[in-house]
N, C-alpha and C. Protein backbone atom coordinates (compact mmCIF):
# COMPACT_ATOMS: atom_id res chain seq x y z
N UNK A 1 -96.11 85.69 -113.69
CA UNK A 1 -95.38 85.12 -112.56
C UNK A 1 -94.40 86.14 -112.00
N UNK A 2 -93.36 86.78 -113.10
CA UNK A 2 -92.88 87.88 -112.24
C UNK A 2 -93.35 89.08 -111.69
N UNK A 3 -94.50 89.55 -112.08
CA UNK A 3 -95.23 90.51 -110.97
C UNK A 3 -95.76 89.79 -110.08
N UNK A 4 -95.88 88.64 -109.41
CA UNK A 4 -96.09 88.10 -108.03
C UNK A 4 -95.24 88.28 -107.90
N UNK A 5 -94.12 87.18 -108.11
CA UNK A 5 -92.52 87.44 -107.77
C UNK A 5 -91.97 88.62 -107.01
N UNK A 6 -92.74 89.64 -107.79
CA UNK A 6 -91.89 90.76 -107.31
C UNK A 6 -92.60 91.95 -106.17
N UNK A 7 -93.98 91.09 -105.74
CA UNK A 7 -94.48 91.84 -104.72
C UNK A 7 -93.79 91.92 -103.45
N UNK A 8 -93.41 92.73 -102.33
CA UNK A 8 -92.45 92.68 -101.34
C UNK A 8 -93.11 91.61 -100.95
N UNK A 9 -94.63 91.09 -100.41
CA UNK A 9 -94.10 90.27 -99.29
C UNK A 9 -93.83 88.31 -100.06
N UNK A 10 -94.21 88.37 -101.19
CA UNK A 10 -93.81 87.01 -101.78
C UNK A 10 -92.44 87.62 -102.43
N UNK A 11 -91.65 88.44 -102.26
CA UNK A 11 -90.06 88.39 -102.36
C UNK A 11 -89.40 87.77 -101.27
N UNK A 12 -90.39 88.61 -100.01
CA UNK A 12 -89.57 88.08 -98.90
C UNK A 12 -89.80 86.78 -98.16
N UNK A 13 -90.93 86.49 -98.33
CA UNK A 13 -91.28 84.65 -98.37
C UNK A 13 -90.40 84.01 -98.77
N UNK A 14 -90.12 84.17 -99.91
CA UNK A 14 -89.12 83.70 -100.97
C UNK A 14 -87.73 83.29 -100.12
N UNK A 15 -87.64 84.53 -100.14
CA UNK A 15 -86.21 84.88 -99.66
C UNK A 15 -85.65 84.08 -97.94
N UNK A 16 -87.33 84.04 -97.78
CA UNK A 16 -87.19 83.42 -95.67
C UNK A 16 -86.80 82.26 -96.04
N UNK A 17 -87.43 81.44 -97.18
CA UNK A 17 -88.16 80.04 -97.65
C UNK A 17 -85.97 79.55 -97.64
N UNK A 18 -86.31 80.19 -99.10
CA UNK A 18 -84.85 79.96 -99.45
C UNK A 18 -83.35 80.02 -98.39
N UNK A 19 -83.37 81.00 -97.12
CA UNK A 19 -82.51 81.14 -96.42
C UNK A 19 -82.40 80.03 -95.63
N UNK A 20 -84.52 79.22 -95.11
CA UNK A 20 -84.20 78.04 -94.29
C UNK A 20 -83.73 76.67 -94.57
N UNK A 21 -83.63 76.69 -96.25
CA UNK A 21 -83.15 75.26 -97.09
C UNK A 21 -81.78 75.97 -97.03
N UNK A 22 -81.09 77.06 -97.40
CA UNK A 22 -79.27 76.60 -97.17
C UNK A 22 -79.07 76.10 -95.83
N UNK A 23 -80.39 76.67 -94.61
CA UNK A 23 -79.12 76.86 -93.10
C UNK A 23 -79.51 75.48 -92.84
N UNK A 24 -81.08 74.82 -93.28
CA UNK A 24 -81.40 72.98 -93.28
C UNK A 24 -80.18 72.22 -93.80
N UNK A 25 -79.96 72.60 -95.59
CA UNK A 25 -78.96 71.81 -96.55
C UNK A 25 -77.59 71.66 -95.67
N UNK A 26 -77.30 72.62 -95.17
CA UNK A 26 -76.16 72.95 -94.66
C UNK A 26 -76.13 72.25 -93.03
N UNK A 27 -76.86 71.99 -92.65
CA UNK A 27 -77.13 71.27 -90.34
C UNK A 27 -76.05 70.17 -90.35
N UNK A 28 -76.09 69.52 -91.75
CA UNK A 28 -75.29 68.23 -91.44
C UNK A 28 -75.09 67.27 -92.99
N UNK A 29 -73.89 66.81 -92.64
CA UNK A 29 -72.75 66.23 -94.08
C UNK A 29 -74.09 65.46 -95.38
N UNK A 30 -75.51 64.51 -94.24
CA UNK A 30 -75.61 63.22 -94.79
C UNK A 30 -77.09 64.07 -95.63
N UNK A 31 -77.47 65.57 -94.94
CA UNK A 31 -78.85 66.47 -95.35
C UNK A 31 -78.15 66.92 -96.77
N UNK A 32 -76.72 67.36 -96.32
CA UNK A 32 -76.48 68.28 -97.46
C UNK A 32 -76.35 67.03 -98.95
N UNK A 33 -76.10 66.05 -98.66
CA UNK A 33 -75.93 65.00 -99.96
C UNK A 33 -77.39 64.86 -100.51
N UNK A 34 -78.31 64.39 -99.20
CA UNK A 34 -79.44 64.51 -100.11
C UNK A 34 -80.02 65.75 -100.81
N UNK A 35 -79.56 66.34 -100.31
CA UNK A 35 -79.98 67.91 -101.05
C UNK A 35 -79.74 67.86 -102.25
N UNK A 36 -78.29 68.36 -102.51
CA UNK A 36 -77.25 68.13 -103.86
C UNK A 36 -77.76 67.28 -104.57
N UNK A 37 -78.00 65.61 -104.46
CA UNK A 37 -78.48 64.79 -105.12
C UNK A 37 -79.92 65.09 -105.73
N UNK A 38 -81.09 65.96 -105.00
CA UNK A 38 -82.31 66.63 -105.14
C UNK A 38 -82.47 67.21 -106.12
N UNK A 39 -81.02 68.76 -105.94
CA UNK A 39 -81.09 69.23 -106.82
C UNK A 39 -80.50 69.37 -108.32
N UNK A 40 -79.43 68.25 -108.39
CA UNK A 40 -79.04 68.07 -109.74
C UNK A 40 -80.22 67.08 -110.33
N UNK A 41 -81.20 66.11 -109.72
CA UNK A 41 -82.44 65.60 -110.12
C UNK A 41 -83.14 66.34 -110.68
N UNK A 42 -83.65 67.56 -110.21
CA UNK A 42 -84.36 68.81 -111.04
C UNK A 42 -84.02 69.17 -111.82
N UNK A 43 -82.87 69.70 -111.70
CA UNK A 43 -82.13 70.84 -112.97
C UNK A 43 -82.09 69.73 -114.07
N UNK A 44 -82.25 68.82 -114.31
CA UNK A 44 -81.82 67.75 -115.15
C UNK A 44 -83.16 67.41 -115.62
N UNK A 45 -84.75 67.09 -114.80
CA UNK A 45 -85.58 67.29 -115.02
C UNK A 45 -85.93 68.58 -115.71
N UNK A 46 -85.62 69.38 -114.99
CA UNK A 46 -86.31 70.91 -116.01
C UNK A 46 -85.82 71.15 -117.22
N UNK A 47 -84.35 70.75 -117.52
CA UNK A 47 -83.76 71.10 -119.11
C UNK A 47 -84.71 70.07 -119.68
N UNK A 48 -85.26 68.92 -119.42
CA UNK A 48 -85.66 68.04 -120.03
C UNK A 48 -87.51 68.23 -120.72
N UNK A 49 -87.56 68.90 -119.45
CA UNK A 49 -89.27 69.54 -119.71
C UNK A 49 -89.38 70.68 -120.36
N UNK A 50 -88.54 71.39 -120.09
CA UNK A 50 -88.33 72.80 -121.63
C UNK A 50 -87.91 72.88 -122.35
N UNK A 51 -87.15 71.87 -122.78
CA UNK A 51 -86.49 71.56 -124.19
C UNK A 51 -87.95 70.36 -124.93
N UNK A 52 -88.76 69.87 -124.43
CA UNK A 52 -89.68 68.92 -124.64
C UNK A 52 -90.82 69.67 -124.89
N UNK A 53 -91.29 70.76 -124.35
CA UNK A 53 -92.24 71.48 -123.56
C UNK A 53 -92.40 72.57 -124.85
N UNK A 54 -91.23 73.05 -125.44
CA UNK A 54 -91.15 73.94 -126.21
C UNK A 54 -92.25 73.95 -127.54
N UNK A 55 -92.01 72.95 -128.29
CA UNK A 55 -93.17 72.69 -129.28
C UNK A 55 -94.46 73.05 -129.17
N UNK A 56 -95.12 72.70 -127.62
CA UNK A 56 -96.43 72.84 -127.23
C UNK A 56 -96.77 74.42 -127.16
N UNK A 57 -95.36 74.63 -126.40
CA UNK A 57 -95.48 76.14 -125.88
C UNK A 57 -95.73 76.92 -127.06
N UNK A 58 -95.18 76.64 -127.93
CA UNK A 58 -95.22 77.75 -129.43
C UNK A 58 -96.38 77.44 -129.58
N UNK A 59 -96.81 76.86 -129.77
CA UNK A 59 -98.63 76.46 -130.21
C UNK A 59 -99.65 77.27 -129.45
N UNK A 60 -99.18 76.76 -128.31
CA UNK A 60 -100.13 77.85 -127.29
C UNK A 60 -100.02 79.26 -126.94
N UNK A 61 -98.95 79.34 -127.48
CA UNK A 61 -98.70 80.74 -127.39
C UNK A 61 -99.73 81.91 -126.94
N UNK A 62 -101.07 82.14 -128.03
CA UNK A 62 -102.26 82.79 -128.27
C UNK A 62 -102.74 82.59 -127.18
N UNK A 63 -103.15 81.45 -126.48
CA UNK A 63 -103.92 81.28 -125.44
C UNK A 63 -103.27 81.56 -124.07
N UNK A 64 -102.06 81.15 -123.81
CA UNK A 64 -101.04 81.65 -122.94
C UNK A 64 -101.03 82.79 -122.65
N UNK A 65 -100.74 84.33 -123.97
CA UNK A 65 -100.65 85.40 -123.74
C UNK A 65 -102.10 85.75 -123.23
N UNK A 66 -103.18 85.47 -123.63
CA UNK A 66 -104.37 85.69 -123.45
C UNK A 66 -104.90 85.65 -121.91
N UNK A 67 -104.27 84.44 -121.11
CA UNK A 67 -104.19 84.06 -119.97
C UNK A 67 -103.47 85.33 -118.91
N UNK A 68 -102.28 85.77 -119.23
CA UNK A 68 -101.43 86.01 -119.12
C UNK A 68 -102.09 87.50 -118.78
N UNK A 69 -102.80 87.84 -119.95
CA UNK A 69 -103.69 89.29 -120.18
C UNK A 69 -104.73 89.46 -118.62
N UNK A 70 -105.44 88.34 -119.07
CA UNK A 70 -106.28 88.26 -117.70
C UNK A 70 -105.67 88.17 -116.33
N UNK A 71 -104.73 87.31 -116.04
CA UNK A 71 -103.87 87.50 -114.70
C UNK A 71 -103.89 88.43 -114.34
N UNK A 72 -102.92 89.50 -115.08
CA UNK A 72 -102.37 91.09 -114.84
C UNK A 72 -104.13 91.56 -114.58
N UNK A 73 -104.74 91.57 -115.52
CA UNK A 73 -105.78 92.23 -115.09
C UNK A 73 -106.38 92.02 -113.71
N UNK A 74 -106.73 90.82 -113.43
CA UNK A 74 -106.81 89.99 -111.62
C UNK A 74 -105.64 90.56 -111.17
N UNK A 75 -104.65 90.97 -110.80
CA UNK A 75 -103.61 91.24 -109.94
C UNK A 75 -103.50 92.44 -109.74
N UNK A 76 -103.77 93.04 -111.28
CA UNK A 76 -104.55 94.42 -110.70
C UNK A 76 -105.10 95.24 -109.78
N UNK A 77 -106.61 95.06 -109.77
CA UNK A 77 -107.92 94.70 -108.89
C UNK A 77 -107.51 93.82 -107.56
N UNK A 78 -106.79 92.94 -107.71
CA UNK A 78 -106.17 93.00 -106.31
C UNK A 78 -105.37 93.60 -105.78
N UNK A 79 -104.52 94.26 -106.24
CA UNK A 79 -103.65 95.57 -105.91
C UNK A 79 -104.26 96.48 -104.91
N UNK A 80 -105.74 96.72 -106.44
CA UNK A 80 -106.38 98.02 -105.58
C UNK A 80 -107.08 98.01 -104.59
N UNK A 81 -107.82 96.67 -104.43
CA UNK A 81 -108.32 96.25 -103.05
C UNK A 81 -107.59 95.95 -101.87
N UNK A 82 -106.58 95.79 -101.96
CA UNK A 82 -105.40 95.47 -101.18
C UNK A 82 -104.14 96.02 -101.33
N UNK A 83 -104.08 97.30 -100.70
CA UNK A 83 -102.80 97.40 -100.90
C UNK A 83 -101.56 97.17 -100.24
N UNK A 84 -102.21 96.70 -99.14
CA UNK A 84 -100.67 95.94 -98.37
C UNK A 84 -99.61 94.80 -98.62
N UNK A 85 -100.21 94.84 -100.06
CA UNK A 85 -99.63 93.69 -100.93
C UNK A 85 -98.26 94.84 -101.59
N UNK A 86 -98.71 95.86 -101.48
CA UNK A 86 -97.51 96.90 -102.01
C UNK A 86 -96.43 97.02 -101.12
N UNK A 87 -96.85 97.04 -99.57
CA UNK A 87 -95.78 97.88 -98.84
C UNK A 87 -95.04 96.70 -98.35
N UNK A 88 -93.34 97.03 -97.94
CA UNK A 88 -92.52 96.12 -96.99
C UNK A 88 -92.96 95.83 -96.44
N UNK A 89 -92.11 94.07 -96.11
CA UNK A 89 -92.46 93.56 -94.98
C UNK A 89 -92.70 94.07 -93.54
N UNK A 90 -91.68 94.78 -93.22
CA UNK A 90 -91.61 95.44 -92.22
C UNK A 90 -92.68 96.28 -91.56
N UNK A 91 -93.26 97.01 -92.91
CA UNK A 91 -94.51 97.78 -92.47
C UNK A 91 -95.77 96.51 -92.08
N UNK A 92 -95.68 95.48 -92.21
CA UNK A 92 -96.41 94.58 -92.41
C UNK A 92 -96.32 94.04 -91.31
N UNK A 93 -95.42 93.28 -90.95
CA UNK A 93 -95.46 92.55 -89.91
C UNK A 93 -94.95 93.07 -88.25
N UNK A 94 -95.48 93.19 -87.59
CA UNK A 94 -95.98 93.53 -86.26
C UNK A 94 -94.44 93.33 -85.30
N UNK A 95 -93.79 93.77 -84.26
CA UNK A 95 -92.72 94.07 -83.79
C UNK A 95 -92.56 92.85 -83.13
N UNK A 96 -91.48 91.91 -83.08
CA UNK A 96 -91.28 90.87 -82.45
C UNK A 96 -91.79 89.77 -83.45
N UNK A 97 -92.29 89.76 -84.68
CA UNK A 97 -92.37 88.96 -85.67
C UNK A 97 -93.62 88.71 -86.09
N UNK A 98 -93.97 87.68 -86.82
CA UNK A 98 -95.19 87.58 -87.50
C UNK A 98 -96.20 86.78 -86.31
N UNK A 99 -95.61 85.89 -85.58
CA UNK A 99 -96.66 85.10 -84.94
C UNK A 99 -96.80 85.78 -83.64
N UNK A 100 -96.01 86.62 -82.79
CA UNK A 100 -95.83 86.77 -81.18
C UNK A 100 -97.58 88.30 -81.72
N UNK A 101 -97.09 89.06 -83.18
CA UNK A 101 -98.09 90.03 -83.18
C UNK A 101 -98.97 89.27 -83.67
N UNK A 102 -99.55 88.25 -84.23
CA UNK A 102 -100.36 87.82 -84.44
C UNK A 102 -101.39 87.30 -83.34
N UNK A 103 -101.30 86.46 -82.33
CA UNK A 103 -101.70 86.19 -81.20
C UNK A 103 -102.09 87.06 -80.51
N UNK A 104 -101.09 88.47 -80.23
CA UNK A 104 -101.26 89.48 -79.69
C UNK A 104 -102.55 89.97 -79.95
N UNK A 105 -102.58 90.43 -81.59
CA UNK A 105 -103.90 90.63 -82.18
C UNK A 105 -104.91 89.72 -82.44
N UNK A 106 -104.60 88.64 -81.85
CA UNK A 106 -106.26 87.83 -82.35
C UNK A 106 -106.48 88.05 -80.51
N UNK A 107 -105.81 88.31 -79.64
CA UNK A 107 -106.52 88.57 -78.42
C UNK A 107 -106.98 89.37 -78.30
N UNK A 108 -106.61 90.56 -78.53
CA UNK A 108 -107.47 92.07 -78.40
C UNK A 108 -108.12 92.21 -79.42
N UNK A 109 -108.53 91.26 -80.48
CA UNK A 109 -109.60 91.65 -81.33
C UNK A 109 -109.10 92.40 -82.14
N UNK A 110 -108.00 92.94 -82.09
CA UNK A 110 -107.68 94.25 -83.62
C UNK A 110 -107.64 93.48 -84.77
N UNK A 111 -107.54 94.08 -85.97
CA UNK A 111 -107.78 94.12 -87.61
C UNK A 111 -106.38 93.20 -87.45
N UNK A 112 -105.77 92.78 -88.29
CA UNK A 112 -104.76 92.03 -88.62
C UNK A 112 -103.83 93.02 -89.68
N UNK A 113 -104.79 93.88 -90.47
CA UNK A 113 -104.63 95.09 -91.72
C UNK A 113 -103.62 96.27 -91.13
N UNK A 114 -102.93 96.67 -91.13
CA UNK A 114 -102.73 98.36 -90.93
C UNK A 114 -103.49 98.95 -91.22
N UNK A 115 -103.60 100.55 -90.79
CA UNK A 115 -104.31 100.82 -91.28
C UNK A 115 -103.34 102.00 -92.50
């Protein structure tokens, strides 16, 4: 999970994702309560599922890492077939943003890829 995590453009997904829930949480008094209320629901859920969760997890351990083995190996091989999964956003996405170059390029037919 943290080598997805840590590819630039699912950092910066991340990071868009996350910036539009504070400036949402934040629009108004009655969003931001339900929010707050949301998220102490989770955090309260999740101590509850990994403190529960733990037993299983030790068990599975073997099969987990094993999993775990194969991923990296798939993420790999997608690396090397793709490497625009390596470079910044910036190099990535087209001047004036993701959708104005997108359109742009599905009209003139160009690659969507850099080259």
């Amino acid at each position: 999970v943290s080598r997805v995590a840590n590819l630039a453009l699912v950092s910066c997904a991340c990071g868009a994702a996350a910036a539009a829930y504070g400036r949402t949480k934040h629009s108004h008094p009655c969003v931001r309560s339900v929010c707050d209320a949301a998220e102490k629901g989770l955090r309260t859920l999740t101590a509850a599922a990994a403190s529960g969760a733990q037993p299983l997890l030790t068990r599975l351990e073997p099969q987990i890492s094993t999993a775990n083995e194969l991923a990296c190996k798939g993420l790999d091989k997608l690396e090397e077939k793709l490497p625009i999964l390596q470079q910044p956003p910036e190099r990535v996405t087209p001047p004036g943003g993701t959708r104005a170059g997108l359109r742009g390029r599905a009209r003139s037919g160009d690659e969507l890829v850099p080259a």
